[in-house]
Protein backbone atom coordinates (compact mmCIF):
# COMPACT_ATOMS: atom_id res chain seq x y z
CA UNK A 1 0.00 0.00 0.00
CA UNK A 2 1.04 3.53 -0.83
CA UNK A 3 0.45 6.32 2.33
CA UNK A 4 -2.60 6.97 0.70
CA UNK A 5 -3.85 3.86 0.11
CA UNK A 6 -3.26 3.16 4.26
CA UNK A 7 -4.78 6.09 5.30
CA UNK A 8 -8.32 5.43 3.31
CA UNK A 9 -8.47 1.82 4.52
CA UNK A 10 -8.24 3.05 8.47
CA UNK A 11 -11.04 5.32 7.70
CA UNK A 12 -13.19 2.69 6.33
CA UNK A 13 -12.57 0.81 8.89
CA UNK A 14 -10.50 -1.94 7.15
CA UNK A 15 -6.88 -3.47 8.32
CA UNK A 16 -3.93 -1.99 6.48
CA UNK A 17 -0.44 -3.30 5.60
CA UNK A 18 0.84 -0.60 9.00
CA UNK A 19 -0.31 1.88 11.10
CA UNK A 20 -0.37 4.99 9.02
CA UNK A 21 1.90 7.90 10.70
CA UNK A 22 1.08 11.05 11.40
CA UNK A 23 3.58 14.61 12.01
CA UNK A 24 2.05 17.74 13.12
CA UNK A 25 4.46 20.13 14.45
CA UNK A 26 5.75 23.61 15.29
CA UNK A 27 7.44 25.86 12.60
CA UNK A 28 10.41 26.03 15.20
CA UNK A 29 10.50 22.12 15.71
CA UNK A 30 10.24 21.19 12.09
CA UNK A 31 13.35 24.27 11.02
CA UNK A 32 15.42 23.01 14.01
CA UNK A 33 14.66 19.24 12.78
CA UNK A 34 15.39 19.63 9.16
CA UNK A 35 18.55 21.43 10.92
CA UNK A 36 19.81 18.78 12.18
CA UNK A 37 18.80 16.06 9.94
CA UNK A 38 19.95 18.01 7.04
CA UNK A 39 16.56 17.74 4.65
CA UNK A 40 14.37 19.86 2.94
CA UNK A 41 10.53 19.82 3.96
CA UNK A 42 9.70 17.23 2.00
CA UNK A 43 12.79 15.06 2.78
CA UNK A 44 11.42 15.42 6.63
CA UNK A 45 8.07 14.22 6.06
CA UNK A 46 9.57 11.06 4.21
CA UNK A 47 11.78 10.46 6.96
CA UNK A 48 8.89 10.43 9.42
CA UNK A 49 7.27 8.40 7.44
CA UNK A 50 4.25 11.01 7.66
CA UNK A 51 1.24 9.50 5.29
CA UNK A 52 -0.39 12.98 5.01
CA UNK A 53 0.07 16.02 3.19
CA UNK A 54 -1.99 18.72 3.44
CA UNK A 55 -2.88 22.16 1.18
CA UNK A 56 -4.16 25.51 2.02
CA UNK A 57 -6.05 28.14 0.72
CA UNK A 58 -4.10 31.65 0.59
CA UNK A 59 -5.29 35.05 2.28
CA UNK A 60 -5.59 37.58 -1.11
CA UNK A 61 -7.70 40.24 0.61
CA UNK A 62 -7.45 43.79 2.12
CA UNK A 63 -3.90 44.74 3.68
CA UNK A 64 -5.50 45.69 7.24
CA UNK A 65 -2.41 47.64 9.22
CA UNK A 66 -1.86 46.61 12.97
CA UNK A 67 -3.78 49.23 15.42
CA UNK A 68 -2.41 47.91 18.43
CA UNK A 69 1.27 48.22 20.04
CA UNK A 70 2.64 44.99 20.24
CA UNK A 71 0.42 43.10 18.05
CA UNK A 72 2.23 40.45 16.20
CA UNK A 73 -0.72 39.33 13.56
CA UNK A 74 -4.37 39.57 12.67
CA UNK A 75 -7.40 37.04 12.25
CA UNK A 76 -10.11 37.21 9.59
CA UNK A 77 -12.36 38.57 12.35
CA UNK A 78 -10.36 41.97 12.90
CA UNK A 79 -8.60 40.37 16.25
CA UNK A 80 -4.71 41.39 16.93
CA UNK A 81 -2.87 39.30 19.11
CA UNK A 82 0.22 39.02 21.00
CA UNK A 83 2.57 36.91 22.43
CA UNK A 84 4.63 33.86 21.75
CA UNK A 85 3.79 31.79 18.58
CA UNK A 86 0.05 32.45 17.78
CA UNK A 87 -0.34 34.33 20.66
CA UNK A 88 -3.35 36.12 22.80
CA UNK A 89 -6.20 38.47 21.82
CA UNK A 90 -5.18 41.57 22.77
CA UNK A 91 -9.12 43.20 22.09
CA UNK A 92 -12.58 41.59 22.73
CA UNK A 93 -14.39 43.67 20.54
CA UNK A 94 -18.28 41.57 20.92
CA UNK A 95 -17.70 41.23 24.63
CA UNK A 96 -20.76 43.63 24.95
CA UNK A 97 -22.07 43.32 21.49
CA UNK A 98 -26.54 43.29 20.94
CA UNK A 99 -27.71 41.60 17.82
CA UNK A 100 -27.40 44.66 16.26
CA UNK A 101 -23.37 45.22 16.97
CA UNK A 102 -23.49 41.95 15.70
CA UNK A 103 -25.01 42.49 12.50
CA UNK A 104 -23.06 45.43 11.45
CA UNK A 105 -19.67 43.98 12.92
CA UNK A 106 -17.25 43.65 9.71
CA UNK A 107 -16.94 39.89 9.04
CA UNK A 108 -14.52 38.45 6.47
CA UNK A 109 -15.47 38.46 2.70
CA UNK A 110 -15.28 34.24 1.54
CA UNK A 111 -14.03 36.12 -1.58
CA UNK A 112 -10.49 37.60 0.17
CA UNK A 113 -9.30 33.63 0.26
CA UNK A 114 -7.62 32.18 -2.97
CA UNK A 115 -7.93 28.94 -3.96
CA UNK A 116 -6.50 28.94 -7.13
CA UNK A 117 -3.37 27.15 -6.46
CA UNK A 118 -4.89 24.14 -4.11
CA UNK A 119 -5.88 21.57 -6.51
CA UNK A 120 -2.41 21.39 -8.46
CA UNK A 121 -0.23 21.74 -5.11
CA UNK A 122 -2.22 18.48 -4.13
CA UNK A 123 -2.23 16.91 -7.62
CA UNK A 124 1.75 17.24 -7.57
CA UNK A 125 1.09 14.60 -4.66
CA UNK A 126 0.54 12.23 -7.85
CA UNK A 127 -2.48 10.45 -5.20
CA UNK A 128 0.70 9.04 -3.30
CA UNK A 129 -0.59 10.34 -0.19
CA UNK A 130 -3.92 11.17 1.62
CA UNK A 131 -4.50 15.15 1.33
CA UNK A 132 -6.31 16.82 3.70
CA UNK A 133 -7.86 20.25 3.00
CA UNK A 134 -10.44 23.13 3.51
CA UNK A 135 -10.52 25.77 6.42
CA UNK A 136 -9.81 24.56 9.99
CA UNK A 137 -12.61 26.06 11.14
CA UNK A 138 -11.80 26.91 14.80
CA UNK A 139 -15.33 28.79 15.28
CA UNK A 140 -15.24 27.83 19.05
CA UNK A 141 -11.59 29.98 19.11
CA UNK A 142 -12.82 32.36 17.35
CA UNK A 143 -15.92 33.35 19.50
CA UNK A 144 -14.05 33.05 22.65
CA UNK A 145 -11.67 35.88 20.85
CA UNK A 146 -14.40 38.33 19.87
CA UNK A 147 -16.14 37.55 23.06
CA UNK A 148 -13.67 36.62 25.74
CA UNK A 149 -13.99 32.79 27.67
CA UNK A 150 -15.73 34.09 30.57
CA UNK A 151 -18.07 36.20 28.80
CA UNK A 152 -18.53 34.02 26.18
CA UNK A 153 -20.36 31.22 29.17
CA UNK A 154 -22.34 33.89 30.86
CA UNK A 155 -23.73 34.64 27.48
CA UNK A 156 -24.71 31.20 26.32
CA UNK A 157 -27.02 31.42 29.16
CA UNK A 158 -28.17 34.78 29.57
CA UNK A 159 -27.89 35.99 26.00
CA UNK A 160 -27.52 32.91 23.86
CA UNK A 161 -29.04 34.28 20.74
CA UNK A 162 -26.37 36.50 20.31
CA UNK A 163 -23.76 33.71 20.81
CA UNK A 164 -25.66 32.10 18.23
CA UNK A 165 -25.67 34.84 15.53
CA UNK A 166 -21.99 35.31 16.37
CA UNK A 167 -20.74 31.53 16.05
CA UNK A 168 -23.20 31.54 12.43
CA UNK A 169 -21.02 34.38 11.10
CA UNK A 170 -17.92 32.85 11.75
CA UNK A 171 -19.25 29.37 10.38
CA UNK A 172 -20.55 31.36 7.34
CA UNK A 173 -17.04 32.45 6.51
CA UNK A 174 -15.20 29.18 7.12
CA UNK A 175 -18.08 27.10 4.97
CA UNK A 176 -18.26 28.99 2.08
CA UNK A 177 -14.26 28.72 2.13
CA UNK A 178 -14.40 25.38 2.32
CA UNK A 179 -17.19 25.14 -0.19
CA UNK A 180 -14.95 27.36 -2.74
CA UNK A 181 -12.32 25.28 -2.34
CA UNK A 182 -14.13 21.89 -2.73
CA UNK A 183 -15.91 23.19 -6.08
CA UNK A 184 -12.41 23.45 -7.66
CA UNK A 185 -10.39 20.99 -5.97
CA UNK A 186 -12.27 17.83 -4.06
CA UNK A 187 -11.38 15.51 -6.51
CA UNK A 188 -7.83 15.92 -5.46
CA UNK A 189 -8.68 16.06 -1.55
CA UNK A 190 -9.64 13.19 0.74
CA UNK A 191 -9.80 14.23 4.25
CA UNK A 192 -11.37 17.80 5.36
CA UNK A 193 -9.15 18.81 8.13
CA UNK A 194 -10.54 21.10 11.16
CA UNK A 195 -9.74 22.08 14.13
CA UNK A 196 -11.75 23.09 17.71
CA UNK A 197 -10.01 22.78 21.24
CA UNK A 198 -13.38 21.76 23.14
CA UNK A 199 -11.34 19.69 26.37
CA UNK A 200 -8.88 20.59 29.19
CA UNK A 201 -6.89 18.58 31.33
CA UNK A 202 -9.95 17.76 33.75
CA UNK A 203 -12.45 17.25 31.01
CA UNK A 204 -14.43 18.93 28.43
CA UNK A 205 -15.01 22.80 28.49
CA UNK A 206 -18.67 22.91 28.79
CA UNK A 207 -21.07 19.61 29.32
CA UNK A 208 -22.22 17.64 26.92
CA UNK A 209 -26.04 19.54 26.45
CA UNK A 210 -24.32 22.53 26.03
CA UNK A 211 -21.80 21.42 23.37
CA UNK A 212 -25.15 19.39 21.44
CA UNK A 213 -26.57 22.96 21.31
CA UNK A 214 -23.97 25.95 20.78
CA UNK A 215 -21.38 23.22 19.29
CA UNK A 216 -22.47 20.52 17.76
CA UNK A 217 -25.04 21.76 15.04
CA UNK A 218 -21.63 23.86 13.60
CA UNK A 219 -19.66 20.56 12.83
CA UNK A 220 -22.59 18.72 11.38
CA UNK A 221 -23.27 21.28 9.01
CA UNK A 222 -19.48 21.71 7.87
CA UNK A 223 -18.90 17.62 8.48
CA UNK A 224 -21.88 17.75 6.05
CA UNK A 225 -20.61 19.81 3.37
CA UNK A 226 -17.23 17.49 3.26
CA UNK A 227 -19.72 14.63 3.12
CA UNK A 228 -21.45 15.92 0.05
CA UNK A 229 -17.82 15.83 -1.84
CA UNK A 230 -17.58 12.66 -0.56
CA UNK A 231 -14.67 13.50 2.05
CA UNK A 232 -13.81 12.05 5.03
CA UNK A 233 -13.56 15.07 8.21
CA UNK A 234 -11.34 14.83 10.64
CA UNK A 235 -11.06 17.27 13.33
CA UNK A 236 -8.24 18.24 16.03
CA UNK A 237 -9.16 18.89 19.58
CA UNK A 238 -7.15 18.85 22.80
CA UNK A 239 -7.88 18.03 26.23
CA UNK A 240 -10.41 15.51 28.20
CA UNK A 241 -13.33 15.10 25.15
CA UNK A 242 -14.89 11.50 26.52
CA UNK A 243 -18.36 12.68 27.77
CA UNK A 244 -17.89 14.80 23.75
CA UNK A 245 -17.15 12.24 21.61
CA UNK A 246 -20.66 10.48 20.99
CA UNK A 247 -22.10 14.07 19.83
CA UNK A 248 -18.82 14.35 17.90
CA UNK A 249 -19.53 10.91 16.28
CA UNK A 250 -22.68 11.97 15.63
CA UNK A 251 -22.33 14.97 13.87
CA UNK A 252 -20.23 13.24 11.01
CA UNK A 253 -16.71 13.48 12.60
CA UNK A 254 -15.24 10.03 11.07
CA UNK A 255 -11.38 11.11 13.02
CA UNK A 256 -10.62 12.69 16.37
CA UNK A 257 -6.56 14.17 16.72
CA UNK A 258 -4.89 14.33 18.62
CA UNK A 259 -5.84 11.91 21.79
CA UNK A 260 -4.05 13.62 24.93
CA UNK A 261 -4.07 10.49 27.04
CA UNK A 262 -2.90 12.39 30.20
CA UNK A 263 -6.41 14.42 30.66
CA UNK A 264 -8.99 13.04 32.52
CA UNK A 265 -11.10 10.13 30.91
CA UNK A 266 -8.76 9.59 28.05
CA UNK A 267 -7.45 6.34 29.22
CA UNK A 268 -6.46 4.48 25.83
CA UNK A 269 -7.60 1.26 26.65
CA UNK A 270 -11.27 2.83 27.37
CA UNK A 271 -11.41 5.08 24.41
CA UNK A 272 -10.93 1.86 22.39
CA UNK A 273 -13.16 -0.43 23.96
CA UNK A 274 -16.13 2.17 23.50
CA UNK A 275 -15.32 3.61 20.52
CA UNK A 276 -12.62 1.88 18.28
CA UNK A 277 -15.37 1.11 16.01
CA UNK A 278 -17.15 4.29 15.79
CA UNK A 279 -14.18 6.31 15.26
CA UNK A 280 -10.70 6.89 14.47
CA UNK A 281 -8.07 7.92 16.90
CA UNK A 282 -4.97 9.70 15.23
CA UNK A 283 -2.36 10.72 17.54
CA UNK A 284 -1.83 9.38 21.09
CA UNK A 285 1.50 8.87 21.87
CA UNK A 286 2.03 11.24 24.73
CA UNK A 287 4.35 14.49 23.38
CA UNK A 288 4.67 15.73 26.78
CA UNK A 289 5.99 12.66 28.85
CA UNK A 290 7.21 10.23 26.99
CA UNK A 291 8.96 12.59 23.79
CA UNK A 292 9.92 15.37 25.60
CA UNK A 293 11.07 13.58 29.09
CA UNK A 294 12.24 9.71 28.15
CA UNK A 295 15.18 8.68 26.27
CA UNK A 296 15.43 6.49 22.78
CA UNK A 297 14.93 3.41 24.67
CA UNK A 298 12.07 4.60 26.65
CA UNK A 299 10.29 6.36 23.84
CA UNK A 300 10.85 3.29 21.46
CA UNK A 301 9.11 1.17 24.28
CA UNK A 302 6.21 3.34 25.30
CA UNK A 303 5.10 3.60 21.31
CA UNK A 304 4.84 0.21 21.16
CA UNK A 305 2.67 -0.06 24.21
CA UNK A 306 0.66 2.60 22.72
CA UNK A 307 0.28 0.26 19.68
CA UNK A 308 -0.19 -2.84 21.55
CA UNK A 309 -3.55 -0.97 22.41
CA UNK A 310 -4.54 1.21 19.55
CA UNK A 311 -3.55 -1.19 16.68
CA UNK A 312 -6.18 -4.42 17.05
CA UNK A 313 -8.73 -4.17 14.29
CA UNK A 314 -7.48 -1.16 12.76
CA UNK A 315 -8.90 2.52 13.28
CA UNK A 316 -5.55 4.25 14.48
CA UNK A 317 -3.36 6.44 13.06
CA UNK A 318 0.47 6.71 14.90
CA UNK A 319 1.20 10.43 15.84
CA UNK A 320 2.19 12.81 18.96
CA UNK A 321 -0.62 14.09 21.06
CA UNK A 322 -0.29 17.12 19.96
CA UNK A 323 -0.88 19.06 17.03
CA UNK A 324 2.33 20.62 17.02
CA UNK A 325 5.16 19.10 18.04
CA UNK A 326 6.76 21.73 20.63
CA UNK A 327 10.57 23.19 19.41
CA UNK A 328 12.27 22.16 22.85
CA UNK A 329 11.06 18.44 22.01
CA UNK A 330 13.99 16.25 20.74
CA UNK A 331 14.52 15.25 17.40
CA UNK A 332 16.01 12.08 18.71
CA UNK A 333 12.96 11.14 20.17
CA UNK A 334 10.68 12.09 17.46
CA UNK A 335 12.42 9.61 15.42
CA UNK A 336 12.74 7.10 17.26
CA UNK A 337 8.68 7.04 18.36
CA UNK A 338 8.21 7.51 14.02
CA UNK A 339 11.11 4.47 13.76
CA UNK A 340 9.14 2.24 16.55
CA UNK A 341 6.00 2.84 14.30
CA UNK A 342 7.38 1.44 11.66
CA UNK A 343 8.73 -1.12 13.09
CA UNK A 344 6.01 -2.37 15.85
CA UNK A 345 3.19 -1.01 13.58
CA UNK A 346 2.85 -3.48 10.93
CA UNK A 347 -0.36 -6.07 10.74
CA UNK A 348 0.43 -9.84 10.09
């Protein structure tokens, strides 16, 4: 089997020739690795063994100049942040918003994203690997940035209507992004990639009834839309997601990333007894403990207990638990959990 061949199999469900692998990582981690491994970008994704590629859309609108001292960058939605890498809202500008702020507020035009360029960056692939592609979607982010956390709770009780116009703007944006993008390049596209942080190290960030009725209705209607391309979605979301993952299952997510077995109720064993057949785990392999603290040996050994687990009857997909692989993390380790993959991941 080619990558891509592996990767479509796990998501139907079906036994592979190996665990497919799986890199996300920081844009310091990956420099200081192709540093000291002496590749290019692509050379490091072959040497990882990483089954996935992925292409982006590119930002061809309005040149908006930082207002704020400090700021480092800008989101679609007008927000300047600070800080080290993607750093912290530095402005809440709905924290007090009526339906009417709302309304007028100056959302991103679908039409400032260009993606003219997608389908031949992932046709260059030559269908060797499994592409991922369209926005990542992080609405939840998003509204806690226009809103701020705190405020953002109080008003999914006391004011949720405007929660809800604000969190259908932002999906607005991202779907018809998404859609743009699948009209010109789906055929060349297999997994639509997104992204939400709904857990924390204790557990999910709101209960379950409130995710099924701020959350939940968002990702089945973009899950939908990569369904009617005939995509498989897979979405990234840290933290403690247990009590989440039925409503996640249910709203057409086929792939949760990246499985952060140290929160609460992410115990692997458990997550594959009730799930494993329901959906697939990518990730797993703990990036704080076991990469960043253990040596070779004891990296090498805890992967393959992580497999010894994850690997029966297919539905996993070998990675770090976490999307981006931190800069002070070893490149020695990173290779050796990627080399204990391939070594310990294969199906008789």
């Amino acid at each position: 089997m080619n990558s891509r061949e592996r990767v479509l199999a796990v998501f139907e469900h079906q036994l592979p020739d190996r665990v497919p692998c799986w890199c996300g990582a920081s844009v310091e981690f990956w420099e200081k690795a192709k540093k000291e491994l002496n590749l290019d970008d692509e050379g490091l994704s072959l040497r990882f063994r990483d089954d996935f590629r992925r292409v982006f859309a590119e930002y061809s609108g309005p040149d908006f100049p930082l207002q704020h001292e400090g700021a480092t960058c800008r989101t679609a939605f007008g927000i300047e942040r600070e800080g080290y890498g993607y750093g912290q809202p530095l402005t809440h500008p709905l924290a007090k918003a009526t339906l009417e702020d709302v309304e007028a507020y100056l959302w991103p035009d679908p039409a400032w994203m260009d993606v003219s360029k997608i389908k031949a960056t992932a046709e260059a692939y030559n269908a060797q690997f499994a592409i991922m592609g369209g926005e990542w979607s992080p609405f939840w982010h998003d509204a806690i940035d226009l809103i701020g956390m705190e405020n953002l709770y109080i008003k999914m009780y006391a004011e949720p209507e405007v929660v809800e116009t604000i969190l259908k703007h932002i999906v607005d944006y991202y779907f018809e992004v998404t859609k743009k993008t699948f009209e010109v390049a789906a055929d060349a596209i297999d997994i639509f990639f997104i992204g939400n942080d709904f857990g924390s190290q204790t557990g999910p960030l709101m209960s379950p009834d409130m995710f099924d009725k701020f959350m939940a209705p968002h990702l089945k209607r973009l899950c939908d839309l990569g369904h009617s391309y005939g995509l498989k979605t897979q979405m990234h979301c840290c933290g403690g997601i247990y009590e989440l993952l039925p409503s996640m299952i249910n709203a057409g997510i086929h792939s949760v990333h990246a499985v952060q077995t140290t929160c609460r109720g992410m115990e692997l064993d458990k997550l594959k007894s009730e799930f494993g057949n329901k959906i697939i785990f990518n990730g797993a392999i703990d990036s704080h403990h076991i990469l960043m603290e253990m040596d070779t040996d004891g990296v090498k050994e805890e992967t393959r207990k992580v497999l010894e687990t994850m690997m029966p009857g297919g539905g996993y997909i070998a990675g770090a638990s976490h999307d981006t692989i931190l800069e002070e993390t070893s490149v020695e380790n990173v290779v050796a959990m990627f080399d204990a993959i391939y070594e310990y991941g294969i199906y008789s």
